[in-house]
N, C-alpha and C. Protein backbone atom coordinates (compact mmCIF):
# COMPACT_ATOMS: atom_id res chain seq x y z
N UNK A 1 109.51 -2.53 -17.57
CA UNK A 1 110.46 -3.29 -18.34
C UNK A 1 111.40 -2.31 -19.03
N UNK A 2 112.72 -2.85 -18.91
CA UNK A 2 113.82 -1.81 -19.71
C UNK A 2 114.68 -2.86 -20.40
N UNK A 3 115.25 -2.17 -21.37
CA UNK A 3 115.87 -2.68 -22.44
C UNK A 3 117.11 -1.81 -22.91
N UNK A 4 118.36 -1.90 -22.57
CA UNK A 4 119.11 -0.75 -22.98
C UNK A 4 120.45 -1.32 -24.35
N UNK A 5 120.68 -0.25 -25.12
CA UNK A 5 121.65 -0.96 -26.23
C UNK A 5 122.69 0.10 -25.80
N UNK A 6 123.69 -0.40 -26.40
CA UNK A 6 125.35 0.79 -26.55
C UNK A 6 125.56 1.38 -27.46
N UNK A 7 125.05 2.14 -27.83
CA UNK A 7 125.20 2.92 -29.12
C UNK A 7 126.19 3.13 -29.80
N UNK A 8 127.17 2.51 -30.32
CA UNK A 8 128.62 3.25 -30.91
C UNK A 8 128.02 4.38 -32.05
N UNK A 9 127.10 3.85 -32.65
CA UNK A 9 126.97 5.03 -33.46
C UNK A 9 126.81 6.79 -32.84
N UNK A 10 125.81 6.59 -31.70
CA UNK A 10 125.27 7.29 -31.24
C UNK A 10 126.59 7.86 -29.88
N UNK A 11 127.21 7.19 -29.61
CA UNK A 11 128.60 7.05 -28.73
C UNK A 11 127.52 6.98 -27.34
N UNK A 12 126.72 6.25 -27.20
CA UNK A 12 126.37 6.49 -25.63
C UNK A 12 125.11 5.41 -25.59
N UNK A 13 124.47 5.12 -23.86
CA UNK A 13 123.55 3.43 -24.26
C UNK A 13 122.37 4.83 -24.44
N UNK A 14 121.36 4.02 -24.81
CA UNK A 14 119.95 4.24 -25.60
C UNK A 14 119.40 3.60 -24.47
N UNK A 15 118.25 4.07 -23.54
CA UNK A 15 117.15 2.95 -23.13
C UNK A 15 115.82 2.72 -23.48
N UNK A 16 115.18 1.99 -23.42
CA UNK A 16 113.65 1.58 -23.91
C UNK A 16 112.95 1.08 -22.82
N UNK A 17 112.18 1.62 -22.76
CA UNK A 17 111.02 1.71 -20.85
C UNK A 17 109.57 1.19 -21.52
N UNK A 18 109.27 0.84 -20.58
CA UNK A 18 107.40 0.46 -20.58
C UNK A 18 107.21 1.38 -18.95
N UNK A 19 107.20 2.26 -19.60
CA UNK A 19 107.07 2.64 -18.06
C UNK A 19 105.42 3.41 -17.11
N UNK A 20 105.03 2.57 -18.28
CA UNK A 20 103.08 2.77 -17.98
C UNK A 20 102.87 1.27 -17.81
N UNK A 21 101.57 1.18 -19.11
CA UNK A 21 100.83 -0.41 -19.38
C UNK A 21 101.21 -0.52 -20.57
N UNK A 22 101.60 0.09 -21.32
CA UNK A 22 101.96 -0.67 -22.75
C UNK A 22 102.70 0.10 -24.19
N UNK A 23 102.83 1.37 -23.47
CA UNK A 23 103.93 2.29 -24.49
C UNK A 23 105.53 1.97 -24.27
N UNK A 24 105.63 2.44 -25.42
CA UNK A 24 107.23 1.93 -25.19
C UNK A 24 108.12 3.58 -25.87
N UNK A 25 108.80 3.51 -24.57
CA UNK A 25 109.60 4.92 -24.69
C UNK A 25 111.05 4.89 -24.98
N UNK A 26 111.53 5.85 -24.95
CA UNK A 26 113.08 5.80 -25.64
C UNK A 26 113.60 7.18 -25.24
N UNK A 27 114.60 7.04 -24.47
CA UNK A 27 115.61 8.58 -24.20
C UNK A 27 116.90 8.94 -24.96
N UNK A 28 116.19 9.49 -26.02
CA UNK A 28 116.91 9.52 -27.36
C UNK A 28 116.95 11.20 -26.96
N UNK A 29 115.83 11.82 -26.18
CA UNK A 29 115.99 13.42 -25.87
C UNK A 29 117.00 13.35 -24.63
N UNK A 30 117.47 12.15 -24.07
CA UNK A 30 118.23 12.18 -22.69
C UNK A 30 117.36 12.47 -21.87
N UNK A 31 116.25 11.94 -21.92
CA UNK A 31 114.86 12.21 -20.78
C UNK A 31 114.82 10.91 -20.47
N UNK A 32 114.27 10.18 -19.42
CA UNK A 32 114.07 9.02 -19.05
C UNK A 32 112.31 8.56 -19.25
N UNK A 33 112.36 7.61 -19.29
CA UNK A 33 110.75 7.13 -18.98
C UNK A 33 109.51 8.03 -19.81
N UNK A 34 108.34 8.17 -19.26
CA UNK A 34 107.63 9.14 -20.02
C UNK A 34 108.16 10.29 -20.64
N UNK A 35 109.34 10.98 -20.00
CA UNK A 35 109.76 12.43 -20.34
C UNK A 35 110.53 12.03 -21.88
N UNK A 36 111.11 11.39 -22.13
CA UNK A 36 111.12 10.41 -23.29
C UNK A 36 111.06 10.26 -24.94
N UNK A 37 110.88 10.19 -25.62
CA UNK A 37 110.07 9.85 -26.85
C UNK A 37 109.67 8.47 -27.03
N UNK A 38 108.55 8.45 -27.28
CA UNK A 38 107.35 7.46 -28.06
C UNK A 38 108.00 6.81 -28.89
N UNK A 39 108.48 5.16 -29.57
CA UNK A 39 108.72 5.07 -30.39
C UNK A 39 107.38 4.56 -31.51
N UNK A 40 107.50 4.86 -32.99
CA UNK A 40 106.90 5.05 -33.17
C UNK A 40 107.07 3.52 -34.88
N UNK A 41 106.23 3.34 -35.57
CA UNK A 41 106.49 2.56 -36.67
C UNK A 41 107.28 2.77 -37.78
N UNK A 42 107.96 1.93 -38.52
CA UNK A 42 108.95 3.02 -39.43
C UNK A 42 110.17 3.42 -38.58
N UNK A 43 110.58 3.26 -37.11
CA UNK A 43 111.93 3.37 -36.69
C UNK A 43 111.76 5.09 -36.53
N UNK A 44 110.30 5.62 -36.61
CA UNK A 44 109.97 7.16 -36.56
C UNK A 44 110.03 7.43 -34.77
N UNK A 45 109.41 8.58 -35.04
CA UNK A 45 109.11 9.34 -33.16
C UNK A 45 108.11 9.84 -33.56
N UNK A 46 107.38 10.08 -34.60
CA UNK A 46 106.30 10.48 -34.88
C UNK A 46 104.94 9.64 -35.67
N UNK A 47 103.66 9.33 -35.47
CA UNK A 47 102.85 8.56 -35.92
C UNK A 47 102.41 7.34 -35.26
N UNK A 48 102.66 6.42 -35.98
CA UNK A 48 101.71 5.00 -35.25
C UNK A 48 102.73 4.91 -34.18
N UNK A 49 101.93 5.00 -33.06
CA UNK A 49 103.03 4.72 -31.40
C UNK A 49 102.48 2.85 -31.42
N UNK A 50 104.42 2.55 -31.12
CA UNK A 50 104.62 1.06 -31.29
C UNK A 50 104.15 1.02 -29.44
N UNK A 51 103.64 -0.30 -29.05
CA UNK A 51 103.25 -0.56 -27.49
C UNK A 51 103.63 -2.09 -27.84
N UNK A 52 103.78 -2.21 -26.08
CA UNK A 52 103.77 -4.20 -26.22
C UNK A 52 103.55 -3.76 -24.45
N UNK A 53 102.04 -4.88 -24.31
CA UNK A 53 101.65 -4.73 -23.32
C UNK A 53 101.99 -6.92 -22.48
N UNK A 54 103.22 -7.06 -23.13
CA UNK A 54 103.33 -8.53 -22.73
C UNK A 54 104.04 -8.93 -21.38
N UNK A 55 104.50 -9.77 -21.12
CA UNK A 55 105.58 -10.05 -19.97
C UNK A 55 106.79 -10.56 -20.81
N UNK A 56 106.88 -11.03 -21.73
CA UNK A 56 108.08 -11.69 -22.18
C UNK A 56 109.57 -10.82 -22.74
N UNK A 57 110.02 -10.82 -22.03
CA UNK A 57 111.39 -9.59 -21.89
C UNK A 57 112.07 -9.83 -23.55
N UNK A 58 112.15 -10.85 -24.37
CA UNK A 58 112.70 -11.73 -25.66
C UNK A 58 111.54 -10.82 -26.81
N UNK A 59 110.64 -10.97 -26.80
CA UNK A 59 109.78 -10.19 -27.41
C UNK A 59 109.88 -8.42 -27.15
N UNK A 60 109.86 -7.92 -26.33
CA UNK A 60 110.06 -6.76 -26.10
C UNK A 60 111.61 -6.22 -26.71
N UNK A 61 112.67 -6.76 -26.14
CA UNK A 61 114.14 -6.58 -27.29
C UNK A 61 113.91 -6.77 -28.38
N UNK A 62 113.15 -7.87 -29.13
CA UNK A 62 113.80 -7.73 -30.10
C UNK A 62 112.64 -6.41 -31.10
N UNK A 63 111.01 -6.07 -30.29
CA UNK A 63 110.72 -4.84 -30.97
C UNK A 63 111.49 -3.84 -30.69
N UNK A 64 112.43 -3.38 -29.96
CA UNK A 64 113.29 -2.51 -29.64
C UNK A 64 114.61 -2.31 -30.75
N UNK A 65 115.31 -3.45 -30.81
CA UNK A 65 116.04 -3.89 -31.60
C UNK A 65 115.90 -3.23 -32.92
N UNK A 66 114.69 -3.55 -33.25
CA UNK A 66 114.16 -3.72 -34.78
C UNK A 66 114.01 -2.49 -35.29
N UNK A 67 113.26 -1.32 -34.34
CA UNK A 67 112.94 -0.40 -34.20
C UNK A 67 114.05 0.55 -34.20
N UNK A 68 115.20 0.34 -33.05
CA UNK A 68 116.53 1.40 -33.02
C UNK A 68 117.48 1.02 -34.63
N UNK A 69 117.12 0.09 -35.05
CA UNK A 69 117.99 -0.88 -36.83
C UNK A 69 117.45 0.33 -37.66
N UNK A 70 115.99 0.55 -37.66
CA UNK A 70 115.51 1.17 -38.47
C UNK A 70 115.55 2.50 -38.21
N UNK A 71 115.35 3.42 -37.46
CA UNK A 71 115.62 4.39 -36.69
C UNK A 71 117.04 4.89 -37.23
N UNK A 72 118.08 4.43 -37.03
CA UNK A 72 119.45 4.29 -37.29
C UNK A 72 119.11 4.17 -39.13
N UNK A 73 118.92 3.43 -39.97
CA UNK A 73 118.68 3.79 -41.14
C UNK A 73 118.33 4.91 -42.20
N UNK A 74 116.86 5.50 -41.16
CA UNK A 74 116.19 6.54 -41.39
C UNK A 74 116.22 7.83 -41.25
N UNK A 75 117.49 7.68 -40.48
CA UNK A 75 117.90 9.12 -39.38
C UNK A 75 119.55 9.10 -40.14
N UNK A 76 120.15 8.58 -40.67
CA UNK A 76 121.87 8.97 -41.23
C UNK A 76 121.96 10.23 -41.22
N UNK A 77 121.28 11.12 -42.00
CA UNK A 77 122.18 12.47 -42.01
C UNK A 77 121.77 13.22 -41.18
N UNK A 78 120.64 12.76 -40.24
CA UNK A 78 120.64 13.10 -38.38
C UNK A 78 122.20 13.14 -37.63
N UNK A 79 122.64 11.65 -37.69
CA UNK A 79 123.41 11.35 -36.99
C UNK A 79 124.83 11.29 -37.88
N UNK A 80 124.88 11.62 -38.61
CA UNK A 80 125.80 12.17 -39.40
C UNK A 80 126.51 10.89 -39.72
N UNK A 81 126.42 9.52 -40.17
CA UNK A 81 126.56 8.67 -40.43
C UNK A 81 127.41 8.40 -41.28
C-alpha cells in the first residue's frame, strides 16, 4: 500500500509504503520502501514505530496524514519553516 502527498513545504511528493506486513515507511531520506525511514509516534523517525497491518486504504491516509501534520510541526527549524 502507498500513499503519496506534495509537499510544498518540503517542495517535492513524500511517499508512505507498507512495504512488508505492517510497518509503515516514508522516503523522507529519498530512499524508497524499507531503505526508507520508519515513521514513528509524535510525527518522530525515532521510537514507538507507527504500523497498520489493515486493508482499508481511508485509514492508512489518514495515519499518514496525521503523522506528516505533525512531523511538519515538530521539525520547523529542520525545514526552515
Amino acid at each position: 500500500m502507498e500513499y503519496t502527498i506534495k509537499s510544498k513545504i518540503l517542495g517535492r511528493s513524500v511517499t508512505f509504503s507498507i512495504p512488508g506486513k505492517s510497518y509503515i515507511f516514508v522516503d523522507l531520506n529519498h530512499k524508497p520502501g524499507t531503505l526508507g525511514n520508519q515513521i514513528c509516534r509524535r510525527g518522530e523517525l525515532t521510537g514507538d514505530t507507527l504500523s497498520y497491518s489493515g486493508d482499508d486504504f481511508e485509514i492508512f491516509k489518514k495515519i499518514c496524514q496525521k503523522w506528516y501534520k505533525k512531523h511538519i510541526k515538530t521539525e520547523r527549524e529542520c525545514y526552515q519553516i
